[in-house]
N, C-alpha and C. Protein backbone atom coordinates (compact mmCIF):
# COMPACT_ATOMS: atom_id res chain seq x y z
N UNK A 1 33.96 19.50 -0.54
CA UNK A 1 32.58 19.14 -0.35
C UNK A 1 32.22 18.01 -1.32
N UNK A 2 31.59 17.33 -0.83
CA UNK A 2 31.22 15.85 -1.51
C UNK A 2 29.87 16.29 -2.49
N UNK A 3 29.59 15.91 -3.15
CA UNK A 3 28.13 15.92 -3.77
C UNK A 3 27.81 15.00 -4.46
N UNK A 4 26.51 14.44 -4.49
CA UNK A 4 26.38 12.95 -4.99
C UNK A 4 25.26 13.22 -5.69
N UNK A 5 24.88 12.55 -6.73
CA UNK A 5 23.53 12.91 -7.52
C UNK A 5 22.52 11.59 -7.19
N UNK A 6 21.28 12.33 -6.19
CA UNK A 6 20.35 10.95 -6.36
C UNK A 6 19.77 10.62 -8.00
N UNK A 7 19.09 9.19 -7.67
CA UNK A 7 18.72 8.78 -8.95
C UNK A 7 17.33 8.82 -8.26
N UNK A 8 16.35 8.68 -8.98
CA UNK A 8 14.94 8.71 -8.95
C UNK A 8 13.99 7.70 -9.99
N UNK A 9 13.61 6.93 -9.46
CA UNK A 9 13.10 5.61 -10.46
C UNK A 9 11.42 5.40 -9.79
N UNK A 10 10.37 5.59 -10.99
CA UNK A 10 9.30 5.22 -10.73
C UNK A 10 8.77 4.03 -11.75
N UNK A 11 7.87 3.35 -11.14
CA UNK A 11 7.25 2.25 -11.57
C UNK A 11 5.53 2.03 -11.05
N UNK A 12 5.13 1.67 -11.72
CA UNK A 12 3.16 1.68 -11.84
C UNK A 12 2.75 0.26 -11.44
N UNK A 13 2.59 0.18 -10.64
CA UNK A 13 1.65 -1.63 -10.34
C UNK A 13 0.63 -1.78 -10.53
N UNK A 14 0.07 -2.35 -11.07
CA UNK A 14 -1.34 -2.29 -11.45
C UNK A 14 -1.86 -4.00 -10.60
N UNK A 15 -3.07 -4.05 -10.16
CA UNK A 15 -3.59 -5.01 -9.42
C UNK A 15 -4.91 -5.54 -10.07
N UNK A 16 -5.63 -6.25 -9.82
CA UNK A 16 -6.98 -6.58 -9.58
C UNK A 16 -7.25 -7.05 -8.58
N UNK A 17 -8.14 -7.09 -8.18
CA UNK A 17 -8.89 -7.70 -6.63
C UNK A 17 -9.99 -7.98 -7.14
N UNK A 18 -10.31 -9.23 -6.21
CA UNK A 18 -11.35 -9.87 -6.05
C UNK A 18 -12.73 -9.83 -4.93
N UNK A 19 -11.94 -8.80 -4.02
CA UNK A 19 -13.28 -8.67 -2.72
C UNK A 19 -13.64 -7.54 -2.50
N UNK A 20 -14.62 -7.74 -1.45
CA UNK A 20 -15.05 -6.38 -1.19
C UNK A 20 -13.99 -5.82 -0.47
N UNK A 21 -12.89 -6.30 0.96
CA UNK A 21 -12.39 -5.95 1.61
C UNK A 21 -10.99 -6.94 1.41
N UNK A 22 -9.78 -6.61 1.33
CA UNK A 22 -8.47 -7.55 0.99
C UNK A 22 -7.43 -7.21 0.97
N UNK A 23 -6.28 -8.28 1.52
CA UNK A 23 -5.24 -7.83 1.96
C UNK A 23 -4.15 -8.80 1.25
N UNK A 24 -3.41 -7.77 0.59
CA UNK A 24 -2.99 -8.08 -0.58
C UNK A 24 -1.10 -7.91 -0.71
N UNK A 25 -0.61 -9.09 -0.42
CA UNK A 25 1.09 -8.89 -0.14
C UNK A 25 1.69 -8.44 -1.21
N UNK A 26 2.30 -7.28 -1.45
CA UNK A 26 2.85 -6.75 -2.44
C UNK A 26 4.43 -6.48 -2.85
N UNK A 27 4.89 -7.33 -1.59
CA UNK A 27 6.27 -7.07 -1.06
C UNK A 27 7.05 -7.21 -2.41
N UNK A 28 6.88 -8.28 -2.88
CA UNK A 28 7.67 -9.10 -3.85
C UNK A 28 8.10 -8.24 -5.31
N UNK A 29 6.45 -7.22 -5.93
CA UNK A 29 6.49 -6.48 -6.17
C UNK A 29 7.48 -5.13 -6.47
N UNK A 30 6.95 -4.91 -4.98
CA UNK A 30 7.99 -3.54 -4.65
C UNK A 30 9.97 -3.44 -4.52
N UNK A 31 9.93 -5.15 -4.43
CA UNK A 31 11.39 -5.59 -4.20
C UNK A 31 11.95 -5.45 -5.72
N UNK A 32 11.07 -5.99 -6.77
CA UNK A 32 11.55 -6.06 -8.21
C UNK A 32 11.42 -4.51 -8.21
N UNK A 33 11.06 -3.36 -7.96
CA UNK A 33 10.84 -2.60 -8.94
C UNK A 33 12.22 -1.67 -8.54
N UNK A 34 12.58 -2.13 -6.72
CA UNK A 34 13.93 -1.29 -6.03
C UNK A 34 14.92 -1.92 -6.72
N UNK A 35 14.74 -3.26 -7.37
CA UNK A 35 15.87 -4.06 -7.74
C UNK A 35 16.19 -3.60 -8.84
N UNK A 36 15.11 -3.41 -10.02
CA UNK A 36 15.35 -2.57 -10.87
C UNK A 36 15.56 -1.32 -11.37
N UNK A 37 15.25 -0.50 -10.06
CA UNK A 37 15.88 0.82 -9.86
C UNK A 37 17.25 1.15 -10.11
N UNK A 38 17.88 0.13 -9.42
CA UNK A 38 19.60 0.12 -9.44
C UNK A 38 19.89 1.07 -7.92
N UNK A 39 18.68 1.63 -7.89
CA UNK A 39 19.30 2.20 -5.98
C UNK A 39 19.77 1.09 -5.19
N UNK A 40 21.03 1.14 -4.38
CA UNK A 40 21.47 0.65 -3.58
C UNK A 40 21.06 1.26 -2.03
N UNK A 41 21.26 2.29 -1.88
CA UNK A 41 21.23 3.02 -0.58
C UNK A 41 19.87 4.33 -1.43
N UNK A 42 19.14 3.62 -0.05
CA UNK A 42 18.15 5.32 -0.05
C UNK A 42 16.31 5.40 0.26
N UNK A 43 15.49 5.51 -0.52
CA UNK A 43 14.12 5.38 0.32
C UNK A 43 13.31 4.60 -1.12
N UNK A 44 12.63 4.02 -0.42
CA UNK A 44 11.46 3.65 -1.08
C UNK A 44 10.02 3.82 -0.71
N UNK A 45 9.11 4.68 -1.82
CA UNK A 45 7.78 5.23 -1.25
C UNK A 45 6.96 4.52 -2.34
N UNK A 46 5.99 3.83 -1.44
CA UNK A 46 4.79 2.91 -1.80
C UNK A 46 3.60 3.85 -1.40
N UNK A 47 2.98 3.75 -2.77
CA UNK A 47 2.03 4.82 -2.79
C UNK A 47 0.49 4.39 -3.78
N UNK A 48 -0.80 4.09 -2.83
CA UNK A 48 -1.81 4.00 -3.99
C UNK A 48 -3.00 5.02 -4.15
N UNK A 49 -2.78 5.57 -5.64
CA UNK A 49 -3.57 6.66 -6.19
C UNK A 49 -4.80 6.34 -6.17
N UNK A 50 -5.22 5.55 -4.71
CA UNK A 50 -6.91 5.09 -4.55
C UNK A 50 -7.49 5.97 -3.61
N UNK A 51 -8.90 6.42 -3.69
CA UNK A 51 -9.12 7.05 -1.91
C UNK A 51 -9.69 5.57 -1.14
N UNK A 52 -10.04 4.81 -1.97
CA UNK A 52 -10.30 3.44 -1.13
C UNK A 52 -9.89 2.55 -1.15
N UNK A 53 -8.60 2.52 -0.72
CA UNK A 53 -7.46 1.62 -0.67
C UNK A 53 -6.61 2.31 0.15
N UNK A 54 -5.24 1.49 0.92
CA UNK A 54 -4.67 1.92 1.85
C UNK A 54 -3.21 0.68 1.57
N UNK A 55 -1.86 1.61 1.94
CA UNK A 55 -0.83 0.90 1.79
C UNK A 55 0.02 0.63 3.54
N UNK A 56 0.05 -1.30 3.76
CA UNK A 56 0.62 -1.04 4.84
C UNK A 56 2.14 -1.74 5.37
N UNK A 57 2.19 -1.95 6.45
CA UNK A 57 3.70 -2.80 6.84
C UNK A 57 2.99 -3.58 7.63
N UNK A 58 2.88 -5.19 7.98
CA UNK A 58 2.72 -5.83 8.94
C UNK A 58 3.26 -7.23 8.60
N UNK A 59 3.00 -7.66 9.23
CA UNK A 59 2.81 -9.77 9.48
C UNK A 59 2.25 -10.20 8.29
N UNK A 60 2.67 -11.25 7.40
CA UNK A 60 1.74 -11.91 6.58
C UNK A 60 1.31 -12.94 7.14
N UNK A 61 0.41 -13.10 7.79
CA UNK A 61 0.02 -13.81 8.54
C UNK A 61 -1.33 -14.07 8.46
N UNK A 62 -1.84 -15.29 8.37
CA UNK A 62 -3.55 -15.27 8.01
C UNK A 62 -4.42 -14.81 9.11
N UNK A 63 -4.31 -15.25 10.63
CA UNK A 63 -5.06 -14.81 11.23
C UNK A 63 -5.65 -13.26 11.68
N UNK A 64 -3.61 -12.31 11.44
CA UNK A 64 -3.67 -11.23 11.21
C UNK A 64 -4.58 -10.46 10.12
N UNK A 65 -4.36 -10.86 8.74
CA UNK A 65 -5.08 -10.26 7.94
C UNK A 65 -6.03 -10.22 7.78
N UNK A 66 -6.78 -11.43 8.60
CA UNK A 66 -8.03 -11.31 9.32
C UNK A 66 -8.44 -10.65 9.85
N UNK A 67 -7.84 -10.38 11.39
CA UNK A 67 -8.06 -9.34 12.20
C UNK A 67 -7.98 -8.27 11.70
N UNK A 68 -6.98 -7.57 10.63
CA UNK A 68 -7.35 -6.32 10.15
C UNK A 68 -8.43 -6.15 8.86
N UNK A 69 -8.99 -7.08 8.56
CA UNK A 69 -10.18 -6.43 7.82
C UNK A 69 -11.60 -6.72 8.75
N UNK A 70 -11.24 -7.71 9.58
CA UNK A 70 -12.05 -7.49 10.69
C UNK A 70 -12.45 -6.29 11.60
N UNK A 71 -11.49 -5.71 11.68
CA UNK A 71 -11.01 -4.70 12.67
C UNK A 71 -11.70 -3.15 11.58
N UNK A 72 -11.19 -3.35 10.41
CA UNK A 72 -11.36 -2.57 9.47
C UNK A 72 -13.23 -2.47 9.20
N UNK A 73 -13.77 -3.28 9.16
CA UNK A 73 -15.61 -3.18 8.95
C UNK A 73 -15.63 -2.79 10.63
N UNK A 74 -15.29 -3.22 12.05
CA UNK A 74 -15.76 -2.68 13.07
C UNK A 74 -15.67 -1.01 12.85
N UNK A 75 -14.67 -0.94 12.82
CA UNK A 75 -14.40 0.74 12.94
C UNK A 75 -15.04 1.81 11.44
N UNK A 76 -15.24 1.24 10.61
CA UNK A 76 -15.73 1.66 9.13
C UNK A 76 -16.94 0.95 8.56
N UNK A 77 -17.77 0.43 9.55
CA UNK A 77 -18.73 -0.37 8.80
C UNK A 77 -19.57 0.18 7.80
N UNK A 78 -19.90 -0.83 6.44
CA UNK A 78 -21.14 -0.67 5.83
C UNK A 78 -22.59 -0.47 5.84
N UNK A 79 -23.32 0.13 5.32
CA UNK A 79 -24.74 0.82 5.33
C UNK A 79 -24.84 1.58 6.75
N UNK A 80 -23.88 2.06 7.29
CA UNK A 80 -24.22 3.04 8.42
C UNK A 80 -24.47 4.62 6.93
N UNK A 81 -25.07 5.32 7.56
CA UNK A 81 -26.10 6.94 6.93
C UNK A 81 -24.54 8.05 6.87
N UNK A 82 -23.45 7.26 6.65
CA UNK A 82 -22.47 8.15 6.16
C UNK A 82 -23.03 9.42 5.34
N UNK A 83 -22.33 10.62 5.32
CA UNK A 83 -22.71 11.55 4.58
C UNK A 83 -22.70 11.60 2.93
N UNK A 84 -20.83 10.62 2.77
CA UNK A 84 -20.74 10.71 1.78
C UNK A 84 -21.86 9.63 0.62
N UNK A 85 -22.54 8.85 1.35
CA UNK A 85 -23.23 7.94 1.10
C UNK A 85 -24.30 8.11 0.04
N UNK A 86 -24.59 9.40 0.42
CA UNK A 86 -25.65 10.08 -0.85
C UNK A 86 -24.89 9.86 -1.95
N UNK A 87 -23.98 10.46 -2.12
CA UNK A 87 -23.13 10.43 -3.46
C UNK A 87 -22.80 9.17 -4.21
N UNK A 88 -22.13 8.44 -3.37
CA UNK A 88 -21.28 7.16 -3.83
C UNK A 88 -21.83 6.28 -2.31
N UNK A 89 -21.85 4.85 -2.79
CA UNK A 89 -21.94 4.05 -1.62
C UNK A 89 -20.78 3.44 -0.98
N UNK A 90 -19.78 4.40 -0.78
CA UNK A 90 -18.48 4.01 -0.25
C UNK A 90 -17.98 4.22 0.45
N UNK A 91 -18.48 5.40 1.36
CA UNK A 91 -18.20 5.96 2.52
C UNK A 91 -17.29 5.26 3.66
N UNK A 92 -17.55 3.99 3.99
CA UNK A 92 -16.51 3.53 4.87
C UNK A 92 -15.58 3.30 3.87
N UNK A 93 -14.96 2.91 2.64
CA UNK A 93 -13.99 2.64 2.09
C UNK A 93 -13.06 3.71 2.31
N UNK A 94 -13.60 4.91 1.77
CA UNK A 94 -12.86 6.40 2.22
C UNK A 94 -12.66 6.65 3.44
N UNK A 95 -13.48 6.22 4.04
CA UNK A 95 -12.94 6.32 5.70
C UNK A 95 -11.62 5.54 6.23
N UNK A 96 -12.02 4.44 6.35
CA UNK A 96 -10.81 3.45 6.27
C UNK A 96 -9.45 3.79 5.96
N UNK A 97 -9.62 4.39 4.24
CA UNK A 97 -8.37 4.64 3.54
C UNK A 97 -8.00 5.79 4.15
N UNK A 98 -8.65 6.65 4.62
CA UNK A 98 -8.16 8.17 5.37
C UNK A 98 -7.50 8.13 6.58
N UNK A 99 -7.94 6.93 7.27
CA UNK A 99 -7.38 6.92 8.87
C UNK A 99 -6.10 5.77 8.58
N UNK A 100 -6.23 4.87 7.59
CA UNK A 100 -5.31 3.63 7.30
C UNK A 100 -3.91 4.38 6.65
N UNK A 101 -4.27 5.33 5.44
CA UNK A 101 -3.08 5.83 4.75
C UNK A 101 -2.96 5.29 3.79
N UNK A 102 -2.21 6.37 2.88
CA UNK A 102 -1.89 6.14 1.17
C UNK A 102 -1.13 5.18 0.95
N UNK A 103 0.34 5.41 2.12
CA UNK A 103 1.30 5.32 1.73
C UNK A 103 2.35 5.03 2.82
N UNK A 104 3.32 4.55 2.60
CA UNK A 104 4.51 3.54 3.41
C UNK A 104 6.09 3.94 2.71
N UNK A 105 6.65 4.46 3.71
CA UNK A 105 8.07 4.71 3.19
C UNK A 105 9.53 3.97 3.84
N UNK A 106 9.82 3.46 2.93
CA UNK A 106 10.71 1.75 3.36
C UNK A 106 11.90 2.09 3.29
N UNK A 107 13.31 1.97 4.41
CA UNK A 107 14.69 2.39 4.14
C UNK A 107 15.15 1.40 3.15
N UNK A 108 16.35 1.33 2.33
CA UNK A 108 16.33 0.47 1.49
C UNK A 108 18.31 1.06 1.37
N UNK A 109 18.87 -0.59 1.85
CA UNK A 109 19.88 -0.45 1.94
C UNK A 109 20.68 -1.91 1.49
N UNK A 110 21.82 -1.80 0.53
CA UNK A 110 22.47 -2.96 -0.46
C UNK A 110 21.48 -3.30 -1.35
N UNK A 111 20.82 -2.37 -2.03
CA UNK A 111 19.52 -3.01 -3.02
C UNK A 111 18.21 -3.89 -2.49
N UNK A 112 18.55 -3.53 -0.82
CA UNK A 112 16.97 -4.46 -0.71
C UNK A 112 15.86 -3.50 -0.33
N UNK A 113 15.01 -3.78 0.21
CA UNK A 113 13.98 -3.33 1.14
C UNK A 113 14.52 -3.71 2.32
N UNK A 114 14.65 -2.53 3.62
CA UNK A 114 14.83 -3.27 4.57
C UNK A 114 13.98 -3.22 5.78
N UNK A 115 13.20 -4.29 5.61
CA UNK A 115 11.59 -4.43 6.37
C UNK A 115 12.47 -5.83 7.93
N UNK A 116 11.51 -5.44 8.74
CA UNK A 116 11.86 -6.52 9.94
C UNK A 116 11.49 -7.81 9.31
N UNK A 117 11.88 -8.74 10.26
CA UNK A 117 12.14 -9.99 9.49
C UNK A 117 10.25 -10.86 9.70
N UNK A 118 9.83 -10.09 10.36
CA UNK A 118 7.93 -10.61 9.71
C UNK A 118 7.20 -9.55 9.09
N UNK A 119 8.02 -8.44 8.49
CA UNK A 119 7.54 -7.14 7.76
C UNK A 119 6.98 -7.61 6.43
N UNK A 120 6.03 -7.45 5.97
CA UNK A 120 5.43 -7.11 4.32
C UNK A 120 5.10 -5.69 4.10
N UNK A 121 4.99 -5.57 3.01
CA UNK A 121 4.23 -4.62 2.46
C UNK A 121 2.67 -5.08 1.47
N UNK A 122 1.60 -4.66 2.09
CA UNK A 122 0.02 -4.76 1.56
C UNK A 122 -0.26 -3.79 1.07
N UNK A 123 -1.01 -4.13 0.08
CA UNK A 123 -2.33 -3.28 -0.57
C UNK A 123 -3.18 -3.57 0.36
N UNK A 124 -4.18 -2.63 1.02
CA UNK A 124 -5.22 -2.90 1.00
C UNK A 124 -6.73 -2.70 0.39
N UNK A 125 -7.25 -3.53 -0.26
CA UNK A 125 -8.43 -2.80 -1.32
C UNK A 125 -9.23 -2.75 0.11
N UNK A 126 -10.75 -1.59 0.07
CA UNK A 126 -11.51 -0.93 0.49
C UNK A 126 -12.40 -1.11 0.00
N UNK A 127 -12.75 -1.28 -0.93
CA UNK A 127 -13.90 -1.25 -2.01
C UNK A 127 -13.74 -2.10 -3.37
N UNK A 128 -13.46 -3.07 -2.98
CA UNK A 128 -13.57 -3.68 -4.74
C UNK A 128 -15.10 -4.81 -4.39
N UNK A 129 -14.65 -5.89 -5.36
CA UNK A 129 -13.58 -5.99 -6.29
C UNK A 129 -13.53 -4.61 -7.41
N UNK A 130 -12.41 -4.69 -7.93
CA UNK A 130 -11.64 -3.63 -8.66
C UNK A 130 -10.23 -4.18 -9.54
N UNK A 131 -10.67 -3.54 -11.05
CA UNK A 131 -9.89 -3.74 -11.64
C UNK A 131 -8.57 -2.80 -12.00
N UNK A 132 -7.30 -2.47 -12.28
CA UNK A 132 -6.63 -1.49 -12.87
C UNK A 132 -6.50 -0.56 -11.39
N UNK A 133 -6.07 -0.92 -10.15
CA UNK A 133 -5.92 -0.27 -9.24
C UNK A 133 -4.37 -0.01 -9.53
N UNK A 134 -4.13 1.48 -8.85
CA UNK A 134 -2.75 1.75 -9.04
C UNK A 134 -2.08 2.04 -8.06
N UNK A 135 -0.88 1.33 -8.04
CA UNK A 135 0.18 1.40 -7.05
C UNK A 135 1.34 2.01 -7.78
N UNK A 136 1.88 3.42 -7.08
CA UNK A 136 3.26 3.87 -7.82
C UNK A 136 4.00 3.56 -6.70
N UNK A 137 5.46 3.15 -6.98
CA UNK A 137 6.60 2.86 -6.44
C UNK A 137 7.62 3.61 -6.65
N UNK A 138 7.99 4.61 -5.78
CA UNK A 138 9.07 5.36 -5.85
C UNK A 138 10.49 5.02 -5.43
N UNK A 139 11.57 5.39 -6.02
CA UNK A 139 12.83 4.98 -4.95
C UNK A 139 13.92 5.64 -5.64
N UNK A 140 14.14 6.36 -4.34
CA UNK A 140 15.01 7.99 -4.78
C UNK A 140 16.71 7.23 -3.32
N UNK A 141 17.85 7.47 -4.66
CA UNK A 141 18.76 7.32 -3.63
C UNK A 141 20.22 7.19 -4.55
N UNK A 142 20.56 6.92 -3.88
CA UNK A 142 21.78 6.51 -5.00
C UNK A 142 22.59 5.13 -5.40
């Protein structure tokens, strides 16, 4: 019987943003932190400890990232009588981030990320601007 010991490597990204709503390529990021993992073969989990923020895979593409924060105020718009609204004025941010997601889990094989060839990986802020936002980067493999 074979048995292999994964390795497990975390790393903290820290961001600032500048808008209310933004889409934020992080690829480059997440590539240094697998690179410095030393995993060759195994997973990488992109993860932000925001409720108003959301981690994704698409196109870096301007018109796209348009359309999704476009797309993002249609379906989540501001000053609608949200519930959570009493509390905090953020209610679509949390919304957004609830239906959008935390988090993105990337195969990662010869030390890269292996995303399609118009794949990124985004932050998306929800609610800023915002300083000290956190992104953890996991990558468990061997």
């Amino acid at each position: 019987m074979l048995v292999s010991k994964l390795k497990t490597f975390a790393k903290h990204l820290v961001l600032n943003t500048g808008s209310r709503r933004e889409v934020i390529n992080i690829t480059r990021l997440v590539q240094s932190a697998v690179t410095e993992s030393g995993v060759t073969a195994g997973l990488c989990v992109v993860f932000t400890t925001h409720s108003t923020s959301a981690i994704l895979v698409n196109e870096d593409e301007e018109g796209l990232k348009s359309d999704i924060l476009r797309k993002t105020a249609e379906d989540f718009p501001e000053g609608v009588a949200w519930a959570h609204n009493r509390i905090d004025d953020n209610a679509d941010a949390h919304l957004a981030g609830t239906y959008l997601g935390p988090s993105v889990t990337v195969p990662v094989i010869g030390g890269r990320l292996t995303l399609g060839t118009w794949q990124s990986i985004f932050f998306l802020e929800l609610d800023g601007p915002r300083s000290g936002r956190r992104i953890v980067v996991q990558v468990l493999g061997e």
